[in-house]
Protein backbone atom coordinates (compact mmCIF):
# COMPACT_ATOMS: atom_id res chain seq x y z
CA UNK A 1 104.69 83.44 130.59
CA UNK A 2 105.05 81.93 127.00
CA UNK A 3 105.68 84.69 124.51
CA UNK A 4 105.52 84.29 121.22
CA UNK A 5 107.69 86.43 118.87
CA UNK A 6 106.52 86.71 115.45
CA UNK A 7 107.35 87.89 111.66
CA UNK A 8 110.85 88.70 113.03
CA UNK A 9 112.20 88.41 109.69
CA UNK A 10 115.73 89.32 110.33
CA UNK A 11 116.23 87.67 113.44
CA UNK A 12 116.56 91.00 115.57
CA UNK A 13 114.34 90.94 118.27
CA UNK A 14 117.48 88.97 120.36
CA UNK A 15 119.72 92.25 119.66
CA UNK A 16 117.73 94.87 121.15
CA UNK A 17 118.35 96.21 124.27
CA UNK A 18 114.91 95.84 125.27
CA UNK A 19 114.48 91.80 124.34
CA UNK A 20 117.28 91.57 127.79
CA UNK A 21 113.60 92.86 129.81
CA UNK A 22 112.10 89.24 128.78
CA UNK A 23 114.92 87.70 130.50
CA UNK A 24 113.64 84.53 132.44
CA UNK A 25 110.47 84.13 130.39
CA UNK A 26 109.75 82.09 127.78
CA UNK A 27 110.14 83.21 124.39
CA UNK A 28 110.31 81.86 121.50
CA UNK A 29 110.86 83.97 118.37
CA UNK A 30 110.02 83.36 114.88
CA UNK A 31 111.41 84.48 111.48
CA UNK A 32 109.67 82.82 108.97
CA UNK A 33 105.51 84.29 108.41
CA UNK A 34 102.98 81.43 108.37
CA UNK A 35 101.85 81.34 105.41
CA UNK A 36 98.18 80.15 106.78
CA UNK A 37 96.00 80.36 109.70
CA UNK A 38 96.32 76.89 110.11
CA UNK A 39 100.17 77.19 110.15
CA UNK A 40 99.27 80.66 112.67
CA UNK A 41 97.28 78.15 114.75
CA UNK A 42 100.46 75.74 115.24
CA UNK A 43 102.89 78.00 115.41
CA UNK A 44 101.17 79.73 118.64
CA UNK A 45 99.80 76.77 119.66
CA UNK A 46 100.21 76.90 123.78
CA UNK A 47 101.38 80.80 123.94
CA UNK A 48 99.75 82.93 126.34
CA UNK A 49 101.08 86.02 124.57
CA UNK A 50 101.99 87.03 121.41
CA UNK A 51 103.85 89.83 119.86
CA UNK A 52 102.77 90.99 116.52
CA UNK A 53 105.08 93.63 114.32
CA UNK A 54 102.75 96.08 113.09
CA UNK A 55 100.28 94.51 110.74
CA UNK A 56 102.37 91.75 109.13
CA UNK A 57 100.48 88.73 110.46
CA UNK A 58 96.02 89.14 110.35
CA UNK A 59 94.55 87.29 113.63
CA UNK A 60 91.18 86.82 112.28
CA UNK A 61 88.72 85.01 114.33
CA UNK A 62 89.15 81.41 113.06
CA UNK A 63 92.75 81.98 114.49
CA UNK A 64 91.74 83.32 117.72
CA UNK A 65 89.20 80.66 118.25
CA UNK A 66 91.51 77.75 118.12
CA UNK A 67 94.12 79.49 120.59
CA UNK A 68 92.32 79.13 123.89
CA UNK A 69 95.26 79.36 125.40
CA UNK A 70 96.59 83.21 124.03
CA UNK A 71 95.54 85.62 126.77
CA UNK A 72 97.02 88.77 125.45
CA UNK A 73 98.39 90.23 121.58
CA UNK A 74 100.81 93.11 122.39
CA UNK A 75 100.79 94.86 119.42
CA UNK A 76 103.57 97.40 118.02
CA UNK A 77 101.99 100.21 116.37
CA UNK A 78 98.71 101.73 117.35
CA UNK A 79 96.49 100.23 114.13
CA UNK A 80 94.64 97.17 115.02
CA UNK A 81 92.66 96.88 111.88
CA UNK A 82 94.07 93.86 110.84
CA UNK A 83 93.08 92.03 113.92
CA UNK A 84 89.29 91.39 115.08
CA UNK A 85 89.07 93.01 118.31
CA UNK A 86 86.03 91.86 118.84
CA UNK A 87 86.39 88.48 118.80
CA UNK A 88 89.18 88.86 121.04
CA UNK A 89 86.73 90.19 123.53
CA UNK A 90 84.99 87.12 123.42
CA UNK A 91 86.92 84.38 123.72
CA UNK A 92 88.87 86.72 126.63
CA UNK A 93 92.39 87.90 124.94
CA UNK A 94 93.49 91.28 125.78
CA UNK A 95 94.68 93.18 123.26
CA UNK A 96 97.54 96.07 124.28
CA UNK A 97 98.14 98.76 121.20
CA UNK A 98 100.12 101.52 122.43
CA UNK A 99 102.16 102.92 119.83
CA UNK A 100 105.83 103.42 120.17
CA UNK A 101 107.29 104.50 116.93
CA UNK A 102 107.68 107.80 115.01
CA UNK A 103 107.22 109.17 111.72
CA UNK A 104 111.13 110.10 110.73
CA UNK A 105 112.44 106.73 109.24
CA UNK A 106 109.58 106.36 107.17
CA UNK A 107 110.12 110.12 105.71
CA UNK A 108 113.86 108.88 105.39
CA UNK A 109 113.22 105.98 103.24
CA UNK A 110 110.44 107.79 101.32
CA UNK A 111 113.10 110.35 100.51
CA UNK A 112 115.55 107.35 99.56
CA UNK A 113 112.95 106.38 97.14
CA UNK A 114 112.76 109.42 95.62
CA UNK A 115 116.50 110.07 95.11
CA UNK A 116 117.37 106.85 94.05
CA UNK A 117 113.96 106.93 91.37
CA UNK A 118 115.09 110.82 90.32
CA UNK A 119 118.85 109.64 89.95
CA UNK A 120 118.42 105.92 88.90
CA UNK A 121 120.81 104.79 91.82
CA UNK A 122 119.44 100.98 91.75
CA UNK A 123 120.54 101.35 88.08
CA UNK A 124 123.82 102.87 88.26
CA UNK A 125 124.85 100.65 90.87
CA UNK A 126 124.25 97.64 89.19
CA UNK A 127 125.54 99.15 85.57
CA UNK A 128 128.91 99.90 87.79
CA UNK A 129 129.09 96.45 89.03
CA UNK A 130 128.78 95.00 85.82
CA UNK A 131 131.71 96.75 84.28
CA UNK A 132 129.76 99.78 82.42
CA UNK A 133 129.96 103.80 83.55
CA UNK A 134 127.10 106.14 83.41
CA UNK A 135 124.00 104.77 81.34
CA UNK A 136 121.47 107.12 82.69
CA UNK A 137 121.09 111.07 82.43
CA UNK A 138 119.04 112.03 86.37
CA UNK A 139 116.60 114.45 86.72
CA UNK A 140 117.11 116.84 89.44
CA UNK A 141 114.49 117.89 91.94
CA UNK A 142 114.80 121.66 92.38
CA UNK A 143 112.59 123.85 90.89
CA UNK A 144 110.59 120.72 90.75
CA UNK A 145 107.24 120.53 92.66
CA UNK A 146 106.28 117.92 94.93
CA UNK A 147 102.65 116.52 95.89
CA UNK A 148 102.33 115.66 99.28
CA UNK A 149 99.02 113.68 99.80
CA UNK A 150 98.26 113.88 103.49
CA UNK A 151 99.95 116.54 105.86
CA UNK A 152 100.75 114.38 108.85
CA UNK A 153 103.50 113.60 111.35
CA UNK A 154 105.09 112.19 108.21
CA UNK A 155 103.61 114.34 105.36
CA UNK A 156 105.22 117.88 107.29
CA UNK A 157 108.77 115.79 107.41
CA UNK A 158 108.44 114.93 103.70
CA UNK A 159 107.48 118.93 102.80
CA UNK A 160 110.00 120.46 104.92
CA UNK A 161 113.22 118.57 103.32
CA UNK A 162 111.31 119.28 100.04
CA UNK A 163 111.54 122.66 100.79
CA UNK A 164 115.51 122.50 101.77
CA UNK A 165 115.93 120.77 98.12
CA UNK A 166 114.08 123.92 96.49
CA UNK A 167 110.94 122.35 95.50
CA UNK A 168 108.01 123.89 95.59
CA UNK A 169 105.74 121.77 98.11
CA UNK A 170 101.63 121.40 97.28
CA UNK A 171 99.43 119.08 99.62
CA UNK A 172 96.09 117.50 99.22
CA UNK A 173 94.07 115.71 101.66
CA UNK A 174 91.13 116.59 104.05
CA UNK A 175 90.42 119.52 105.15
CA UNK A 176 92.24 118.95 108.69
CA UNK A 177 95.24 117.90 106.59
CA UNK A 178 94.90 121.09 104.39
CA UNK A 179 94.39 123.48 107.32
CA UNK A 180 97.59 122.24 108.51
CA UNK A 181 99.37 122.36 105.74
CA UNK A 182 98.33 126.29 105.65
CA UNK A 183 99.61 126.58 108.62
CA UNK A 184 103.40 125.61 108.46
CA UNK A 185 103.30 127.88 105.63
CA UNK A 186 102.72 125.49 102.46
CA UNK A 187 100.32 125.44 99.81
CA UNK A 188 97.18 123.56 98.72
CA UNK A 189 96.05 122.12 95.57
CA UNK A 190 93.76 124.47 94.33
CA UNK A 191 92.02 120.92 93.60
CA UNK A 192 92.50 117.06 92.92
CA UNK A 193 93.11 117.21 89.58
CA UNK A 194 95.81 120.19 90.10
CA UNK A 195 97.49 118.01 92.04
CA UNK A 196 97.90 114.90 90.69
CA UNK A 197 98.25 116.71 87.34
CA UNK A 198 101.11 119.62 88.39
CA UNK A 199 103.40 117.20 90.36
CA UNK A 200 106.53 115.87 89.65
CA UNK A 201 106.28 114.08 92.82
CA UNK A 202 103.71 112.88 94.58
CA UNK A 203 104.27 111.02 97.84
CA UNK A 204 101.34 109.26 99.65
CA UNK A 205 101.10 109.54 103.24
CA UNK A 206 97.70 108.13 104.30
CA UNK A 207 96.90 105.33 106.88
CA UNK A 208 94.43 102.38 105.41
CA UNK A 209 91.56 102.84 106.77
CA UNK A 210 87.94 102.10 105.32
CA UNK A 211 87.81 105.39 104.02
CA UNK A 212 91.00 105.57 102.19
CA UNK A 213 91.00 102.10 100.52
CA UNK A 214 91.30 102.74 97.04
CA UNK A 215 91.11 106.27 97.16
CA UNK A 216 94.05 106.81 94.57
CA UNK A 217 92.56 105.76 91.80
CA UNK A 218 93.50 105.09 88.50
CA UNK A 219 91.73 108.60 86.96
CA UNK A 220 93.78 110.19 89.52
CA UNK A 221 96.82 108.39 88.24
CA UNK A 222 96.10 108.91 84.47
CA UNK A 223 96.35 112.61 85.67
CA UNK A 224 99.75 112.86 86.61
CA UNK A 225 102.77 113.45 84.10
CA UNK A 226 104.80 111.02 81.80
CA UNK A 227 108.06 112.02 83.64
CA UNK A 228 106.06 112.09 86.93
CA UNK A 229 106.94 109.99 90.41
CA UNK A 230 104.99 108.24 91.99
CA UNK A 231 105.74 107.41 95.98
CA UNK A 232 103.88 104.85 98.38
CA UNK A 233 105.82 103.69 101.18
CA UNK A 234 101.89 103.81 102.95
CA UNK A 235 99.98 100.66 102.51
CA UNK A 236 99.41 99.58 98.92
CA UNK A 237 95.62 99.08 99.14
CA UNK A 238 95.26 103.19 99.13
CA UNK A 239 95.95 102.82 95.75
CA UNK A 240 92.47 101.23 93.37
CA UNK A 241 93.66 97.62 93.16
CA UNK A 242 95.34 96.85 89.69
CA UNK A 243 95.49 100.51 88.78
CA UNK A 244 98.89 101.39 89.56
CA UNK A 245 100.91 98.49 87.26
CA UNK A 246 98.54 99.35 84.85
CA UNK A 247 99.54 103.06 85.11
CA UNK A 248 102.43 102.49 84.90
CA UNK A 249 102.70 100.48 81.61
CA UNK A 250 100.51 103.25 80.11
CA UNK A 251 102.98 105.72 80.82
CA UNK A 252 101.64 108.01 83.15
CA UNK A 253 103.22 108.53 85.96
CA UNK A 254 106.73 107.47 84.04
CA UNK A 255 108.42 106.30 87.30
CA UNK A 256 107.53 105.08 90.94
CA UNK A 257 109.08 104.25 94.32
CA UNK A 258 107.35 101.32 95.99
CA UNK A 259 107.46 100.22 99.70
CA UNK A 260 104.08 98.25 100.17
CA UNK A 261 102.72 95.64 98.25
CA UNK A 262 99.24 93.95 98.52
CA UNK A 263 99.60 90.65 100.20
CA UNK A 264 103.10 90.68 102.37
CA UNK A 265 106.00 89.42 102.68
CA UNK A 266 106.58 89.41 98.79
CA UNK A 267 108.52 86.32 98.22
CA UNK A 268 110.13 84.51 95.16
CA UNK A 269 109.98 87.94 93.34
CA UNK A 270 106.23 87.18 92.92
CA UNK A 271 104.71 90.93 92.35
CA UNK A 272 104.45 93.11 88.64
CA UNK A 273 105.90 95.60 90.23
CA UNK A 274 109.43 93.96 90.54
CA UNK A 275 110.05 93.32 86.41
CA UNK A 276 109.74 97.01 85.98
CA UNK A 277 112.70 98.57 84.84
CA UNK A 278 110.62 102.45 86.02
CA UNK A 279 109.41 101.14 89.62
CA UNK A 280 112.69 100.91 92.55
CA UNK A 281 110.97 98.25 94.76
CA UNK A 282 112.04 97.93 98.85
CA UNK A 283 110.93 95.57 101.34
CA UNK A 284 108.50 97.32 103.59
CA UNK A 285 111.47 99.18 104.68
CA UNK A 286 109.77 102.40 106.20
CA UNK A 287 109.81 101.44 109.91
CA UNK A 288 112.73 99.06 109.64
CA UNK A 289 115.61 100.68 111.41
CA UNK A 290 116.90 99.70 115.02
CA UNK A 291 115.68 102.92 116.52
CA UNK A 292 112.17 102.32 115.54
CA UNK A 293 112.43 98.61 116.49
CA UNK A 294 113.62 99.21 119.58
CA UNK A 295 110.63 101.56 120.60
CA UNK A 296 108.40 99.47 119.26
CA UNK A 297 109.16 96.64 121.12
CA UNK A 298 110.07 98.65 124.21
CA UNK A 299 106.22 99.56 124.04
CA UNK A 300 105.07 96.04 123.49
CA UNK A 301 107.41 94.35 126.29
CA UNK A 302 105.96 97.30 128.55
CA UNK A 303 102.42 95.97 127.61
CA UNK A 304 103.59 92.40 128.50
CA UNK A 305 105.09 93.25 131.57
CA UNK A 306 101.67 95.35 132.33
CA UNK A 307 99.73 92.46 131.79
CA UNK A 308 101.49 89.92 133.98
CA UNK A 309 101.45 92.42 136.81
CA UNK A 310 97.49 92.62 136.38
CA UNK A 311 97.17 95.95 135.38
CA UNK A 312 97.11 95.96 131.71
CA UNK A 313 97.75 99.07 129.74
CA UNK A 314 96.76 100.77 126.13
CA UNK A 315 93.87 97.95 125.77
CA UNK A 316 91.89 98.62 122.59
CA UNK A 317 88.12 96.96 122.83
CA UNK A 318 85.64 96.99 120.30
């Protein structure tokens, strides 16, 4: 089987211990993103599968249509929305979502964000480097009180080390989210504006869905405190488009942590976000860590391996 291997941007697929299942087909892996669907359409040009890294690469329909050849998109992750499953029906690809990673390294790098925002690391480091010694005074996070939005797999990771650092933990969300919340013993806003207004911290932990598109807005955002932190290492669409840069020149909150970004891979340093001297910017770094990669791909060569045996597994249909 052809196999294509894409938005591999480090070149790591071919170091996991997984990749050695492939051995004897044909794969070809790719680093670089195509930076159109015409440049999608040649690069997978004569693939019969393809393996996409959680949603860094759309397959919209004009794609799909023009590979008559792709019979199956194994996809790591279980979200799909950023490829149209039902076209996929149509013109016959299978499409295999069946998970495969877990909610700790994204908690880990949110929590990076936050220490390295709280104690100006990215600063520090760079003052050291250049030949100075201690230009910023940190602000420590006990006592403090951090806004979880969303009480997930990730969400209860986030509150619990809150909790070990002596903050005092809040949540806001649905009502399933809340209930939960309740349960492992932590509180709830008594409403939206208490929470975006009380926080020091507030970290966002919701998938993108229809619903939650823009559901930060930028009165919730005018809310929050001057010394405040904002965290997103979600998808950055949750946030009202615009609002956030401009909240962030106004003032309020005073600092943020950034893992997501609009339209991805952010190259050339082309993004607001990155001339901020209050915003620490990563790469999409939440799921990056060889652990993760390795079950996600473990999950996606299992769907491969599914498929060319005739027995597909975790389809997702329309």
């Amino acid at each position: 089987m052809r196999i294509a291997v894409i938005d591999d941007y480090q070149d790591a697929f071919r170091t996991l211990d997984c990749a050695a299942r492939l051995k004897g087909q044909d794969v070809t892996v790719f680093q670089a993103p195509a930076t159109s669907e015409a440049a999608l359409v040649k690069m997978l040009k004569g693939f019969e599968a393809v393996i996409l890294l959680q949603q860094r690469t759309a397959m919209p329909r004009r794609v799909l249509e023009a590979l008559p050849d792709l019979k199956l998109i194994s996809q790591t992750g279980r979200s799909t929305g950023h490829i149209d499953v039902a076209a996929c029906t149509e013109v016959g690809i299978a499409v295999s979502s069946g998970g495969g990673g877990g909610p700790t390294a994204t908690a880990e790098l949110a929590w990076g964000l936050i220490l390295s925002v709280a104690r100006h690391i990215p600063a520090e480091v760079a003052a050291l480097k250049a030949g100075r010694w201690q230009t910023t005074l940190g602000t420590g996070l006990s006592g403090k009180t951090l806004g979880i939005y969303a009480f997930g797999r990730i969400g209860s990771i986030m509150a619990n080390v809150g909790k070990a650092f002596g903050m005092k933990v809040v949540c806001w969300g649905r009502a399933g989210s809340l209930s939960r919340a309740k349960e492992a013993g932590f509180d709830a806003a008594h409403s939206r504006e208490a929470f975006f207004s009380l926080s020091d911290v507030v970290s966002l932990h919701l998938p993108l869905n229809t619903e939650t598109r823009g559901i930060v807005t930028a009165s919730d955002l005018a809310l929050m405190k001057p010394d405040a932190i904002l965290i997103n290492t979600s998808r950055a669409p949750i946030i009202e488009d615009g609002a956030l840069v401009a909240a962030l020149r106004q003032g309020r909150p005073g600092r943020a942590g950034i893992d997501v970004y609009e339209a991805e891979p952010v190259l050339g340093g082309d993004h607001p976000l990155l001339s901020m001297s209050n915003v620490v910017c990563t790469p999409h770094l939440g799921y990056v860590e060889r652990a993760t990669y390795e079950a996600l791909y473990s999950t996606a060569i299992d769907q491969i391996e599914a498929f060319a045996a005739g027995a597909p597994i975790n389809l997702v249909t329309a």
